[in-house]
N, C-alpha and C. Protein backbone atom coordinates (compact mmCIF):
# COMPACT_ATOMS: atom_id res chain seq x y z
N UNK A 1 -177.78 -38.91 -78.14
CA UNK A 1 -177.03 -39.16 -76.92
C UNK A 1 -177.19 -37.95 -76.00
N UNK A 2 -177.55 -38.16 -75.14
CA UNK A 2 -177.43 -37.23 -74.14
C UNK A 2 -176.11 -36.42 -73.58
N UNK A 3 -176.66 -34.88 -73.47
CA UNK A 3 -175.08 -34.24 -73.48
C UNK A 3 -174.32 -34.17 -72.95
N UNK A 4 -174.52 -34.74 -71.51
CA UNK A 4 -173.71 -34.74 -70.70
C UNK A 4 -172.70 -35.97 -70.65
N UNK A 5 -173.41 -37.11 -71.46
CA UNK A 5 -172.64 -38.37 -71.22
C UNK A 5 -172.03 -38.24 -72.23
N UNK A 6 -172.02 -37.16 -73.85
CA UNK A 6 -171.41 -37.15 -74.42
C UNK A 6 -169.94 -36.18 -74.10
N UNK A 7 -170.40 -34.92 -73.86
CA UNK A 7 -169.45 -34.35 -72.61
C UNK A 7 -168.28 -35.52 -72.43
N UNK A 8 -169.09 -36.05 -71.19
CA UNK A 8 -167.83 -36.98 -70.85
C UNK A 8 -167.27 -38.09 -71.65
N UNK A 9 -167.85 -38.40 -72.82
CA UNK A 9 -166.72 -39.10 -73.82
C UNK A 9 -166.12 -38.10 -74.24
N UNK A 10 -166.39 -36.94 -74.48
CA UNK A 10 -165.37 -35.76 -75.31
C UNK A 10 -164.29 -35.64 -73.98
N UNK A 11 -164.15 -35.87 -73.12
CA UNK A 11 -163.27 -35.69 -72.05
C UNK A 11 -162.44 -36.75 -72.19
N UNK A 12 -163.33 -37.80 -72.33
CA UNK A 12 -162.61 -38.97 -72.03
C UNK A 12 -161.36 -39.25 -73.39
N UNK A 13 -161.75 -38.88 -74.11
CA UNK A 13 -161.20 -39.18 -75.75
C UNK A 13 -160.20 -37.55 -75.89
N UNK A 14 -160.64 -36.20 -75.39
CA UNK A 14 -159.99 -35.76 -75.74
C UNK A 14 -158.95 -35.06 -74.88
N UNK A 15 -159.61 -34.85 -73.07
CA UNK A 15 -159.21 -34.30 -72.31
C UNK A 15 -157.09 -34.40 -72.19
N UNK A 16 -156.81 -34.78 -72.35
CA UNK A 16 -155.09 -34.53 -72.91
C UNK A 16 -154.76 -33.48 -73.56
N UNK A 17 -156.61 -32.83 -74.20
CA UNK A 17 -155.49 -31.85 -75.30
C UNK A 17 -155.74 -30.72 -74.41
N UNK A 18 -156.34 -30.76 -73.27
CA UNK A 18 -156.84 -29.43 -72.53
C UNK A 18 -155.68 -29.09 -71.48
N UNK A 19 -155.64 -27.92 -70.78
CA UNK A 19 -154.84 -26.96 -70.07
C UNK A 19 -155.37 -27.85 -68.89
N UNK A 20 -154.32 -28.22 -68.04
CA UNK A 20 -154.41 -28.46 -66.38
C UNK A 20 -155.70 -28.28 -66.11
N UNK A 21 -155.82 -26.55 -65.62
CA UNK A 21 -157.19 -26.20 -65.25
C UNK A 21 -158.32 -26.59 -66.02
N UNK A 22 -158.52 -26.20 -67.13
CA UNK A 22 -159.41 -26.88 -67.84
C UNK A 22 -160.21 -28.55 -67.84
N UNK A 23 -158.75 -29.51 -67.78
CA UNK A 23 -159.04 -30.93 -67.50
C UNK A 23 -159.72 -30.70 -66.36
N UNK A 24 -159.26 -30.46 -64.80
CA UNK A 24 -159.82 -30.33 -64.15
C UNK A 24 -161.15 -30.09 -63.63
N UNK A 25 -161.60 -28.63 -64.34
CA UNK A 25 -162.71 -28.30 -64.35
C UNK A 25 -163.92 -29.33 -65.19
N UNK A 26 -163.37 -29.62 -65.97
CA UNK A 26 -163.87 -30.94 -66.64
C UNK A 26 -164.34 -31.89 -66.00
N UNK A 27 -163.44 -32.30 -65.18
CA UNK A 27 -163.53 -33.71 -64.84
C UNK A 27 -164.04 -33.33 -63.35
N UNK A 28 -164.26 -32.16 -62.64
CA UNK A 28 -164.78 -31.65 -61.49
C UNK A 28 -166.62 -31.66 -62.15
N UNK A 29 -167.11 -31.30 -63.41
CA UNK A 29 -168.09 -31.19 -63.75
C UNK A 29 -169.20 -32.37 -64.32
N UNK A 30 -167.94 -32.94 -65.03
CA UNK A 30 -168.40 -34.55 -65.26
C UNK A 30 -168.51 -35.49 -64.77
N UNK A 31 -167.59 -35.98 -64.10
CA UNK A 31 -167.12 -37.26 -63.45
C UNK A 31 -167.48 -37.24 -62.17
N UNK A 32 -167.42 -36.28 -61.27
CA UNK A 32 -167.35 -36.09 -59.57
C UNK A 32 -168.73 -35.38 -59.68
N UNK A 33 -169.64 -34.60 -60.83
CA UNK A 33 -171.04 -34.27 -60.71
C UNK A 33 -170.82 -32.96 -59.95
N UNK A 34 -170.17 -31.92 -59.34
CA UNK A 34 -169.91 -30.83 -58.84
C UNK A 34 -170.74 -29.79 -59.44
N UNK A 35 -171.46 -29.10 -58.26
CA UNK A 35 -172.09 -27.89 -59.21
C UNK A 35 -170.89 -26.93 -59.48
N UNK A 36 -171.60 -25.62 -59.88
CA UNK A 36 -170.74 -24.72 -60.18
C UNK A 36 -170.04 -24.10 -59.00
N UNK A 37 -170.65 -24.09 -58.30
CA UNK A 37 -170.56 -23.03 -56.79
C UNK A 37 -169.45 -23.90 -56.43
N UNK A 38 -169.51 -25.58 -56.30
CA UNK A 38 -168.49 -26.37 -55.94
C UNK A 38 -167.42 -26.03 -56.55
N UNK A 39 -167.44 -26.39 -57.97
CA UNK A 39 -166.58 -26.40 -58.87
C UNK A 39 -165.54 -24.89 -58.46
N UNK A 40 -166.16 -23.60 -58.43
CA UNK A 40 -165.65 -22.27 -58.41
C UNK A 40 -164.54 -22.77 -57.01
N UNK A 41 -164.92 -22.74 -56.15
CA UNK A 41 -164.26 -23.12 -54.48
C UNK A 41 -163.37 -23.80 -54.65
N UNK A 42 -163.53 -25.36 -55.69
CA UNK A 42 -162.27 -26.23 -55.91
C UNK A 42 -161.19 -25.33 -56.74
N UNK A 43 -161.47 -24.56 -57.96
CA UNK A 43 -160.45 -23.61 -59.14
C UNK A 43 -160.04 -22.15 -58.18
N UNK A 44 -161.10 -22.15 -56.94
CA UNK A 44 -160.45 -20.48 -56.32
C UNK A 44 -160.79 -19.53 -57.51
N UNK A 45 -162.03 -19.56 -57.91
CA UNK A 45 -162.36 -18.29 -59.12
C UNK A 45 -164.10 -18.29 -58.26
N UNK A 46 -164.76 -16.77 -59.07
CA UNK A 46 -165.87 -16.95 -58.81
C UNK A 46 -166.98 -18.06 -59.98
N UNK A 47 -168.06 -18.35 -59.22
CA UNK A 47 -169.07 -18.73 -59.70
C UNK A 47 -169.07 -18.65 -61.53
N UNK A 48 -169.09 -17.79 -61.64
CA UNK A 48 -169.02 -16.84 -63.05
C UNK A 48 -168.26 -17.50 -64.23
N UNK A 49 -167.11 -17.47 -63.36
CA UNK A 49 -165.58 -17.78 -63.91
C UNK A 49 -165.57 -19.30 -64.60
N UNK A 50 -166.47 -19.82 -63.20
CA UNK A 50 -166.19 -21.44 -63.49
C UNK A 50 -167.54 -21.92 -64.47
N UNK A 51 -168.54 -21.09 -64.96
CA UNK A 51 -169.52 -21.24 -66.09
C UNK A 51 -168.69 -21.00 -67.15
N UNK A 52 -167.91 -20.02 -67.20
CA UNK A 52 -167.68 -19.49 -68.35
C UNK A 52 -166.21 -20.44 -68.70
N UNK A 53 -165.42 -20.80 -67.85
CA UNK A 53 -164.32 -21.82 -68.23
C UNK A 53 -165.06 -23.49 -68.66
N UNK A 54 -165.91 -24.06 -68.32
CA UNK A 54 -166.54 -24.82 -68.22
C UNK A 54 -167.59 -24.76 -69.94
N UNK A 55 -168.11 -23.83 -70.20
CA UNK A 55 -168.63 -23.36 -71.48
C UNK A 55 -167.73 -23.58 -72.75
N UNK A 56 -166.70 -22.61 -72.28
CA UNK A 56 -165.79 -22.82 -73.36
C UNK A 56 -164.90 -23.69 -73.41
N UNK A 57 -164.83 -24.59 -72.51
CA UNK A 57 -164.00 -26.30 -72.97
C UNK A 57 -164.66 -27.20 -73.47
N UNK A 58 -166.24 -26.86 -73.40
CA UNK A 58 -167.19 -27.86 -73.86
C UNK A 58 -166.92 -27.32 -75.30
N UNK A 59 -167.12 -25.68 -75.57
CA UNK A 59 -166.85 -26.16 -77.15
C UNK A 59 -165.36 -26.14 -77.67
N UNK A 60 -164.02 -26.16 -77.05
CA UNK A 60 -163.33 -26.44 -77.48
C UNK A 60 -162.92 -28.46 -77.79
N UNK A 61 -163.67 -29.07 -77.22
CA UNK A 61 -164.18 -30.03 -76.87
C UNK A 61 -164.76 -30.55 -78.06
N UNK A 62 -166.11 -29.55 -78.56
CA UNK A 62 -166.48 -30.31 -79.46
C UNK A 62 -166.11 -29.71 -80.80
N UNK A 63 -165.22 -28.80 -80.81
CA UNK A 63 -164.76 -28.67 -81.87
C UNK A 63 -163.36 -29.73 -82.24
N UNK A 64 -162.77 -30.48 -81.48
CA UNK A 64 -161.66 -31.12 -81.12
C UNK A 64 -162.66 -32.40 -82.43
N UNK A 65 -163.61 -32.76 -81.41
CA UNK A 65 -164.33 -33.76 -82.37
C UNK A 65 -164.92 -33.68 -83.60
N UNK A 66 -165.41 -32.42 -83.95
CA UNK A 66 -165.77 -31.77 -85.44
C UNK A 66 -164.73 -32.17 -86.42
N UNK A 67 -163.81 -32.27 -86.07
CA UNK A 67 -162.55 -32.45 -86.85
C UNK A 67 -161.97 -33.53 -87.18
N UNK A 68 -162.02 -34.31 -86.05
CA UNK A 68 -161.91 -35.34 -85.76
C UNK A 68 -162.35 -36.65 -85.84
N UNK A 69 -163.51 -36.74 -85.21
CA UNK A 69 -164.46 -37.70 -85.19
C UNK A 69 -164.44 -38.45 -84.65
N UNK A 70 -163.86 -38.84 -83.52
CA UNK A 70 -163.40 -39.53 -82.68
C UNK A 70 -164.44 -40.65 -81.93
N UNK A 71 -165.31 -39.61 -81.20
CA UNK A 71 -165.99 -40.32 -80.76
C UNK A 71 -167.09 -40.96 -81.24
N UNK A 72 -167.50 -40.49 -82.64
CA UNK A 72 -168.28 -41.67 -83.73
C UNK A 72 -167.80 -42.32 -83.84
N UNK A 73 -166.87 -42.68 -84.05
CA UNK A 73 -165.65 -43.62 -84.65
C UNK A 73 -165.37 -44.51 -83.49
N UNK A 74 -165.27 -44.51 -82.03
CA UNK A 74 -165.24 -44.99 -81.33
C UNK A 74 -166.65 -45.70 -80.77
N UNK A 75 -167.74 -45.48 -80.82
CA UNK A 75 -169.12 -45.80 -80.62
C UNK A 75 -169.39 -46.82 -81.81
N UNK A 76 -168.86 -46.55 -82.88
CA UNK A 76 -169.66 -47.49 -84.24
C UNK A 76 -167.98 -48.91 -83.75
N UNK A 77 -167.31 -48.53 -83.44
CA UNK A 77 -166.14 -50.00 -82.86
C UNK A 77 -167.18 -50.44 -81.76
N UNK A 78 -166.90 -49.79 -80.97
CA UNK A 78 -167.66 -50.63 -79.53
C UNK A 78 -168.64 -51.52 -80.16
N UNK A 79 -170.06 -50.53 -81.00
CA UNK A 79 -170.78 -51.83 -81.39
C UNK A 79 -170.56 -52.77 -82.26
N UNK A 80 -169.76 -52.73 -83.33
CA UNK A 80 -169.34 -53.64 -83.93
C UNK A 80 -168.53 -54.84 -82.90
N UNK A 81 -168.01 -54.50 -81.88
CA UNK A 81 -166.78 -55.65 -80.73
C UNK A 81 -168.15 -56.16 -80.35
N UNK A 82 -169.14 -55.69 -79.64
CA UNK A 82 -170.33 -56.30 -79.02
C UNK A 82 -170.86 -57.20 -79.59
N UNK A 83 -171.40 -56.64 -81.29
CA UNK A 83 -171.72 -57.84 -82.19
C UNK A 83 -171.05 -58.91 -82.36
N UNK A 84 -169.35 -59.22 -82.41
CA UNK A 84 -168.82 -59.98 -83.04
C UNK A 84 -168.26 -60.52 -81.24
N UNK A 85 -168.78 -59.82 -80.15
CA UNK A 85 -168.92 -61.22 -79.32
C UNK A 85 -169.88 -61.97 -79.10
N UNK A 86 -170.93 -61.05 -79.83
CA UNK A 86 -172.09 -62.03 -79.66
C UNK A 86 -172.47 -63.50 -80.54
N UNK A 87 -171.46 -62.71 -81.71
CA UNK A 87 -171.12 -63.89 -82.65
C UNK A 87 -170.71 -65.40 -82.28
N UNK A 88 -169.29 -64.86 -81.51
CA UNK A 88 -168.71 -65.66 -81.39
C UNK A 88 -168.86 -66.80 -80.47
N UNK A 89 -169.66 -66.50 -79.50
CA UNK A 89 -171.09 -67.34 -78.64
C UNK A 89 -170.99 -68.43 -79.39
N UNK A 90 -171.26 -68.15 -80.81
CA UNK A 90 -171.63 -69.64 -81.52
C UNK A 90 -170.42 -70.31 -82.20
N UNK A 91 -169.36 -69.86 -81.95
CA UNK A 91 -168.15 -70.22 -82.82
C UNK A 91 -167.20 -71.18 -81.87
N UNK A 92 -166.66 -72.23 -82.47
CA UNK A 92 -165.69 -73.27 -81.37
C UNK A 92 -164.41 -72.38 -81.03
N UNK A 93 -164.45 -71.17 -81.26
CA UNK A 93 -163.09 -70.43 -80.92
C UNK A 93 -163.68 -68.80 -80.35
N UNK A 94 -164.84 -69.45 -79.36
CA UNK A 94 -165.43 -68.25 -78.48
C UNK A 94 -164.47 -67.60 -77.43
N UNK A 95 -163.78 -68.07 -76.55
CA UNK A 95 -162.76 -67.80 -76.15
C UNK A 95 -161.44 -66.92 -76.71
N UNK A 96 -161.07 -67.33 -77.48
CA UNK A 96 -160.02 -66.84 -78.23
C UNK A 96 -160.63 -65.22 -79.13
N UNK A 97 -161.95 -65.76 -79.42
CA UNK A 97 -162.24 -64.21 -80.16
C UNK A 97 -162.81 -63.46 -78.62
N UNK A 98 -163.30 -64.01 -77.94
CA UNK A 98 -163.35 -63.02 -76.61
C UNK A 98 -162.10 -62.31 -75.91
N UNK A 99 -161.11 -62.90 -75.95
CA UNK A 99 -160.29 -62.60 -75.71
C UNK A 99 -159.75 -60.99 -76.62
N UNK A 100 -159.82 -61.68 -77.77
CA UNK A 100 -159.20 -60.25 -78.63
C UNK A 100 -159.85 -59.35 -78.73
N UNK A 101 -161.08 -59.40 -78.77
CA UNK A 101 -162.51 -58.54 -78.29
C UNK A 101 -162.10 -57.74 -76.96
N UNK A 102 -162.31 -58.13 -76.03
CA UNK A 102 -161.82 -57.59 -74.50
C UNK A 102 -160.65 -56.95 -74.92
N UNK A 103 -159.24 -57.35 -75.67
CA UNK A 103 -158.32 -56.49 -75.40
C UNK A 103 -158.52 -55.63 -76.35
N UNK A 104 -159.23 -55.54 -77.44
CA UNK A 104 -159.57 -54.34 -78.11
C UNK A 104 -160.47 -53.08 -77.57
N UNK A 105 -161.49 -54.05 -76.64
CA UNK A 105 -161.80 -52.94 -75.59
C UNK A 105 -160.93 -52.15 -75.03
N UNK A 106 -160.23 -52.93 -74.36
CA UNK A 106 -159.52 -52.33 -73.39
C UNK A 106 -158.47 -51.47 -73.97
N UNK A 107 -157.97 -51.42 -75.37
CA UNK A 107 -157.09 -50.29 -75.84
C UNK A 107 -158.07 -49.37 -76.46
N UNK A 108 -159.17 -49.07 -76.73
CA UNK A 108 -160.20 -48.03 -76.96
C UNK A 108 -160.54 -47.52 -75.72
């Protein structure tokens, strides 16, 4: 997986456990695509500041998941929901398992 899109599942899954600033800077780096220079101007720190805050949330980040496992654990569901809608395509109660499918999405 590529690191940046993993990045942003580690945000997405863990960003709650991070400091204000931190989320922020996060989600200034991931989500909105901000360079650093941006990023520094939005936090009011230098350039520097916002590599080095940005560095170390990524690995507090992925140490959150080392432990955890979160976001394996969340990737091997997704594909398993995908399979078992694809299943259900063929089943007279496609609807009804789509249904519980979708809302299992939607609480992951």
């Amino acid at each position: 997986m590529e690191k940046h899109i993993k990045g942003a599942y580690l945000l997405d899954i863990y960003g709650e456990l991070l400091t204000d600033k931190q989320n922020l800077a996060m989600n200034l780096f991931y989500n909105e695509d901000l360079s650093m220079s941006e990023i520094a101007q939005e936090l009011s720190v230098s350039r520097q500041a916002a590599f080095d805050l940005i560095k170390r949330t990524q690995k507090i980040l992925e140490d959150y998941d080392s432990k955890l496992n979160l976001l394996d654990k969340y990737l091997r569901c997704t594909e398993m929901l995908e399979k078992i809608a694809e299943l259900s395509a063929q089943s007279e109660h496609s609807e009804e398992i789509n249904g519980l499918v979708n809302e299992i999405i939607d609480i992951l």
